[in-house]
Protein backbone atom coordinates (compact mmCIF):
# COMPACT_ATOMS: atom_id res chain seq x y z
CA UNK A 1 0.00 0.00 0.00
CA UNK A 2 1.38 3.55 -0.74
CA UNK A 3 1.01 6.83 0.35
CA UNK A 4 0.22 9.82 -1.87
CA UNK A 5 -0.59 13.41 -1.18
CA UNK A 6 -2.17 16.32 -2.98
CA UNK A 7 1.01 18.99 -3.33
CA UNK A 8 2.57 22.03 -5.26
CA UNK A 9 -0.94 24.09 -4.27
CA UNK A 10 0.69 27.18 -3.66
CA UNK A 11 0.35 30.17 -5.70
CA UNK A 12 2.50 32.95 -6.36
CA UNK A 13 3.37 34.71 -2.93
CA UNK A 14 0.78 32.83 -1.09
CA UNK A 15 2.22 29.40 0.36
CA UNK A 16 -0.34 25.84 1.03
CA UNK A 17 1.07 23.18 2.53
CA UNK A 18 4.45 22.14 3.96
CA UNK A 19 5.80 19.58 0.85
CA UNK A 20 9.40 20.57 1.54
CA UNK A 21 8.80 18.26 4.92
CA UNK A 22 6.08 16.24 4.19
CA UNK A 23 7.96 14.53 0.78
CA UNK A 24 10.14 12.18 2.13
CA UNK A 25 7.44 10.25 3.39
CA UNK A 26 5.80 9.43 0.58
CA UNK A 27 5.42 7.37 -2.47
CA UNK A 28 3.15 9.51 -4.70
CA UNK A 29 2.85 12.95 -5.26
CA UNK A 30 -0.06 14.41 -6.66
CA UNK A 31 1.05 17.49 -8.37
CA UNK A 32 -1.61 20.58 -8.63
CA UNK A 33 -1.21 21.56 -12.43
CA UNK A 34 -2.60 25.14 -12.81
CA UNK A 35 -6.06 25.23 -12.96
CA UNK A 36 -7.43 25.12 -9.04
CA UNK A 37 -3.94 25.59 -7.49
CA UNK A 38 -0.28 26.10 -8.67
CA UNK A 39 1.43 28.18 -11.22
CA UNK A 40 4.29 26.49 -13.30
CA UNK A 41 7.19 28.05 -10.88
CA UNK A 42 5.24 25.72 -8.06
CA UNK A 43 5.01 22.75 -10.64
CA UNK A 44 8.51 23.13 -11.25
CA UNK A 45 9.64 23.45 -7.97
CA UNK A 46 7.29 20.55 -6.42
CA UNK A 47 8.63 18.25 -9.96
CA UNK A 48 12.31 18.94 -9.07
CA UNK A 49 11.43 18.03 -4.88
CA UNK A 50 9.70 14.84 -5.85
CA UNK A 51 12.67 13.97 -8.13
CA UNK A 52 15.00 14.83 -5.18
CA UNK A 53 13.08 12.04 -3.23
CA UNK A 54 12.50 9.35 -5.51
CA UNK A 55 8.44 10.34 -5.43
CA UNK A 56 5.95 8.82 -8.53
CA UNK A 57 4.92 12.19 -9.91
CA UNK A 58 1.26 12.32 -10.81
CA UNK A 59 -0.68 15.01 -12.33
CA UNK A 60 -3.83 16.34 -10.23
CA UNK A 61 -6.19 18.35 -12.79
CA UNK A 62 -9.11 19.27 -11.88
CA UNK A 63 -11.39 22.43 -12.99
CA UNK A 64 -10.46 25.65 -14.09
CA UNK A 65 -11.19 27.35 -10.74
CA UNK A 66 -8.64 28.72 -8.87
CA UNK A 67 -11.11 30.86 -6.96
CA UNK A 68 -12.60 28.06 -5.42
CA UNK A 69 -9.77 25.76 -5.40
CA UNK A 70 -11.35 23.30 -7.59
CA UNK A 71 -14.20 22.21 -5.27
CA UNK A 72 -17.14 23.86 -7.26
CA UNK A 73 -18.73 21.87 -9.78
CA UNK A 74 -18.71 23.42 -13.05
CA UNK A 75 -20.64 22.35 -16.14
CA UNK A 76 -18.96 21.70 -19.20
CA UNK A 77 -19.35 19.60 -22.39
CA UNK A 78 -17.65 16.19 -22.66
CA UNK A 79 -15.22 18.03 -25.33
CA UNK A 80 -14.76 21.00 -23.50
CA UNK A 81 -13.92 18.44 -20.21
CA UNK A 82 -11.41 16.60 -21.80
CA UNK A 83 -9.49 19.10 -23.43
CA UNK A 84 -9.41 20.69 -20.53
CA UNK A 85 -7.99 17.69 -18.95
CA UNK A 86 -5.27 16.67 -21.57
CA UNK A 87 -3.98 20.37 -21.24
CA UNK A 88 -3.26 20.28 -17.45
CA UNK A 89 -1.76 16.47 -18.03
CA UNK A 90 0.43 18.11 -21.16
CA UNK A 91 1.59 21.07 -18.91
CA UNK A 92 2.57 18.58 -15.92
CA UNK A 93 4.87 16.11 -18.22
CA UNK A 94 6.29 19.20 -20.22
CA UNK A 95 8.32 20.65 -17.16
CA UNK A 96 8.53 16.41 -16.21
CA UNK A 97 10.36 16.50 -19.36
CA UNK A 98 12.35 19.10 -18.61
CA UNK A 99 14.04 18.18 -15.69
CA UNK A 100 14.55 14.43 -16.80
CA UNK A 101 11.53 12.74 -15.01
CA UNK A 102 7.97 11.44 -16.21
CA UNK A 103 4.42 11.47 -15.38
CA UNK A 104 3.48 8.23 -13.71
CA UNK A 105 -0.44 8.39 -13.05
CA UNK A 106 -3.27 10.76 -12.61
CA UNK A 107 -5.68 11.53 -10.32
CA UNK A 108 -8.23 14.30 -10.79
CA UNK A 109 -8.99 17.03 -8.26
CA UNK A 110 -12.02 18.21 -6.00
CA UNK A 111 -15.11 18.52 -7.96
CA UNK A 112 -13.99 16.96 -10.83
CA UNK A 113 -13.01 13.73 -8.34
CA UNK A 114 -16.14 13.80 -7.15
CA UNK A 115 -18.40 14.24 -10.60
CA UNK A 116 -16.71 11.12 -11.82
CA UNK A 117 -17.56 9.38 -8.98
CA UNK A 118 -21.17 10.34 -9.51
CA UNK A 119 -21.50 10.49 -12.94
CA UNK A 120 -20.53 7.83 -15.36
CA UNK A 121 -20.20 9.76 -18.43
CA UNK A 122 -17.70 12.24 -16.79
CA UNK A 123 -15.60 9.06 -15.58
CA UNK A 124 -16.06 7.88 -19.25
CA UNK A 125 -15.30 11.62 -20.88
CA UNK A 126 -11.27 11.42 -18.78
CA UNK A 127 -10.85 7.36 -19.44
CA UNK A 128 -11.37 8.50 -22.96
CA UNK A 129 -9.51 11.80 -22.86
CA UNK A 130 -6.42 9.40 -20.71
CA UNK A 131 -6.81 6.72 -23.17
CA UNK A 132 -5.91 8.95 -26.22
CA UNK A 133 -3.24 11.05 -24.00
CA UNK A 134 -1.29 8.07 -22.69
CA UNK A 135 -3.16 4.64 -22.23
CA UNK A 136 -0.12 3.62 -19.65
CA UNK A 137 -0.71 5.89 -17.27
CA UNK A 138 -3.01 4.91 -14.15
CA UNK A 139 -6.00 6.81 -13.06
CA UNK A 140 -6.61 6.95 -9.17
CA UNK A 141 -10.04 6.74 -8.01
CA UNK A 142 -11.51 6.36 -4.61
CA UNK A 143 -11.92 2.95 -3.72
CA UNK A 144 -15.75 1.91 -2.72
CA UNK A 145 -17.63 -0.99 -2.17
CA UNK A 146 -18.97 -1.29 -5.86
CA UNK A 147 -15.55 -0.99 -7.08
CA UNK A 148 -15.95 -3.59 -9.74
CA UNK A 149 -17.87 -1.72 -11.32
CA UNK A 150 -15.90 1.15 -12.04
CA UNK A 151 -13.35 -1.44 -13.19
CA UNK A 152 -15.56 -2.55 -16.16
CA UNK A 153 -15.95 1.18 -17.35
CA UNK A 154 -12.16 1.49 -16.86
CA UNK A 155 -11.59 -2.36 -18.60
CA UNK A 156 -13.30 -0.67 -21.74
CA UNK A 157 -10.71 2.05 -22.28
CA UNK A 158 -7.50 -0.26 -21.33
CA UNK A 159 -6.84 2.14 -18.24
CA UNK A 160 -5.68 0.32 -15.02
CA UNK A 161 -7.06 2.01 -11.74
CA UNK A 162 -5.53 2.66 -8.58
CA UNK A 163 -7.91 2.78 -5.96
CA UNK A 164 -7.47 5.03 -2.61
CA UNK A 165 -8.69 5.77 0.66
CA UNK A 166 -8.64 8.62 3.00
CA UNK A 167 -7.09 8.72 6.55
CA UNK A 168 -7.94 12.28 7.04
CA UNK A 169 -11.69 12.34 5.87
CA UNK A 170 -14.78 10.58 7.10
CA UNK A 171 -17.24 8.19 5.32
CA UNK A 172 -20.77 7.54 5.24
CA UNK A 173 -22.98 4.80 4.51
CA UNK A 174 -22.66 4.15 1.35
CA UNK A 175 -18.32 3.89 1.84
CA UNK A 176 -18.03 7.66 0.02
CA UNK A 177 -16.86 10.92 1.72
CA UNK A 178 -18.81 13.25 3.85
CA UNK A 179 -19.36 16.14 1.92
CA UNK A 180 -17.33 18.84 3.27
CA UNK A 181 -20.32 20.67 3.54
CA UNK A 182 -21.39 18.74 6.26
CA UNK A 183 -20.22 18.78 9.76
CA UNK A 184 -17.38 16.17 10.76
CA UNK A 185 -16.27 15.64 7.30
CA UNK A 186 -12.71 15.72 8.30
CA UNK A 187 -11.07 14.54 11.37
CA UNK A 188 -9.67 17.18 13.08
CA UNK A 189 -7.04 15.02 15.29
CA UNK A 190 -4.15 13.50 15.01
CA UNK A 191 -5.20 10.43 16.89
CA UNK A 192 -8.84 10.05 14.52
CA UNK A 193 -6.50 9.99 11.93
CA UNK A 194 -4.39 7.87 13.09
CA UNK A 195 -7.30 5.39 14.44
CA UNK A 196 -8.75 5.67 10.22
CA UNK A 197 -5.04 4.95 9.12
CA UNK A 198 -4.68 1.72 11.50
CA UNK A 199 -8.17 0.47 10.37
CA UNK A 200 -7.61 0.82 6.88
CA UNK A 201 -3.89 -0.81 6.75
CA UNK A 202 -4.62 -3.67 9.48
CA UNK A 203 -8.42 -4.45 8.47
CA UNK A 204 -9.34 -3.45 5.33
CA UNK A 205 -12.48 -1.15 6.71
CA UNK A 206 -13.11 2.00 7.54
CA UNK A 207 -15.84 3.19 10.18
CA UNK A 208 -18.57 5.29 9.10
CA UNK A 209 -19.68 8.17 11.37
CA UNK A 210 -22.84 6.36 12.12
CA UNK A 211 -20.90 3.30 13.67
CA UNK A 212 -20.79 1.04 10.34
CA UNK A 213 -17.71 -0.96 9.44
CA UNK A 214 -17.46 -1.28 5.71
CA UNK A 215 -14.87 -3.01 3.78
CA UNK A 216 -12.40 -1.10 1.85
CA UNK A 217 -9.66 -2.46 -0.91
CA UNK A 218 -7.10 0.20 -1.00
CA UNK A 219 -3.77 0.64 -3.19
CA UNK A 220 -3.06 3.45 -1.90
CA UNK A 221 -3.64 5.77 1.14
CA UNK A 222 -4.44 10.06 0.57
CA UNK A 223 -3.07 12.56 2.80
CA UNK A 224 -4.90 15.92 1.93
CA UNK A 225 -1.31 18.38 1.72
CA UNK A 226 -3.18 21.13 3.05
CA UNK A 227 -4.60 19.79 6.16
CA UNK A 228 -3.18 20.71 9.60
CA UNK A 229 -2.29 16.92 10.05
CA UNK A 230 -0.21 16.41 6.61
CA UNK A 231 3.28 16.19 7.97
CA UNK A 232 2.69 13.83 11.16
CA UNK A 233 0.71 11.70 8.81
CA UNK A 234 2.69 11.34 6.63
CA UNK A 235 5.40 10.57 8.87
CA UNK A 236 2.99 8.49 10.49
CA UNK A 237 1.77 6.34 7.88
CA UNK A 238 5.42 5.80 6.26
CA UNK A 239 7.04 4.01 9.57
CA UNK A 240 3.95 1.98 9.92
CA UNK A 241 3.61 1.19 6.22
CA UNK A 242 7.49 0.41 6.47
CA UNK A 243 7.57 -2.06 9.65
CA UNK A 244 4.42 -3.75 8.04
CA UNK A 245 6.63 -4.72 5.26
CA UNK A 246 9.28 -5.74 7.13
């Protein structure tokens, strides 16, 4: 099981996150690529510090909504959607390039996350859009109970999928996120997350916040880079990932 985070969300002057520390733990890094967060000094920067640590570079697009850091749903055609996705993945391997690395899997952002998780034909508009970029690249998606079924969709465009969970967000009944909307959606201590973290890697489950255990099959583990939580987390999660393997 690995550990990936959502990075390089600055912008400009204004700093998100702590990915100079938080790095070293991990295995993936999901790199912002211009459209809710970043700027391509960040994406540069957050490229050469994954390099530096021997972290899978992935890109994280997600919609063109840097006011709202990607978390509003905005409507687009299927056309519209997937050039809009193929630019961000473009702009992420083109300073990749640059600095003697590659792109090694994608994994969309906020809204757009969400939508495909919701709505088949958005899933089907980015397999389609990944498919034609680079078939060989994975696609992270959140791992839920019907997960099969997103294979098959997947299965018809030759894309593998990684699935995740979340150690730093809560779950409802039907094994998907709280909204963050809604009250609780996050834990907001280091020992909830931790609790989430030891029930996902030793059980396979997660507990819902109505009580329910419900069975999770994980590939890798997300650690939100903006969170309050990121760095012990991550430091967390890498030292018990690493003595499980040992």
């Amino acid at each position: 099981m690995k550990i990936n985070c959502d990075m390089g969300e600055s912008f400009g002057l204004w700093t998100l996150g702590d990915d100079t520390a938080v790095m070293p733990a991990l295995d993936m890094a999901n790199i912002a690529c211009g459209m809710h967060a970043s700027d391509p000094s960040v994406m540069m920067q957050t490229v050469a510090l994954a390099k530096e640590h021997d972290v899978m570079i992935g890109a994280h697009p997600g919609y063109d909504d840097l006011q709202g850091f990607g978390r509003r749903d905005i409507a687009m055609s299927s056309v519209d959607l997937a050039s809009l996705f193929i630019y961000q993945l473009g702009a992420l391997q083109g300073i990749c390039q640059s600095q003697n690395t590659k792109l090694s899997y994608v994994k969309p952002h906020g809204a757009l996350y969400n939508m495909m998780m919701k709505d088949d034909a958005i899933l089907e508009t980015l397999l389609s859009a990944l498919q034609r970029y680079d078939v060989t690249l994975p696609l992270v998606i959140m791992a839920v109970p019907d997960h099969a079924r997103y294979q098959a969709l997947a299965d018809k465009f030759g894309i593998t999928l990684w699935f995740e969970a979340f150690v730093d967000r809560t779950y409802d009944e039907e094994g998907r996120l709280v909204p963050r909307s809604v009250p609780n959606s996050s834990h907001h201590t280091n020992e909830a997350i931790q609790r989430q973290a030891d029930q996902l890697i030793d059980q396979g489950c997660v507990t819902t916040l109505t009580g329910k255990k419900i069975t999770i099959h994980a590939d890798t583990l997300c650690i939100h880079g903006d969170g309050p939580f990121s760095v012990p987390t991550a430091v967390y999660l890498h030292k018990k990932l690493q003595k499980k393997a040992q």
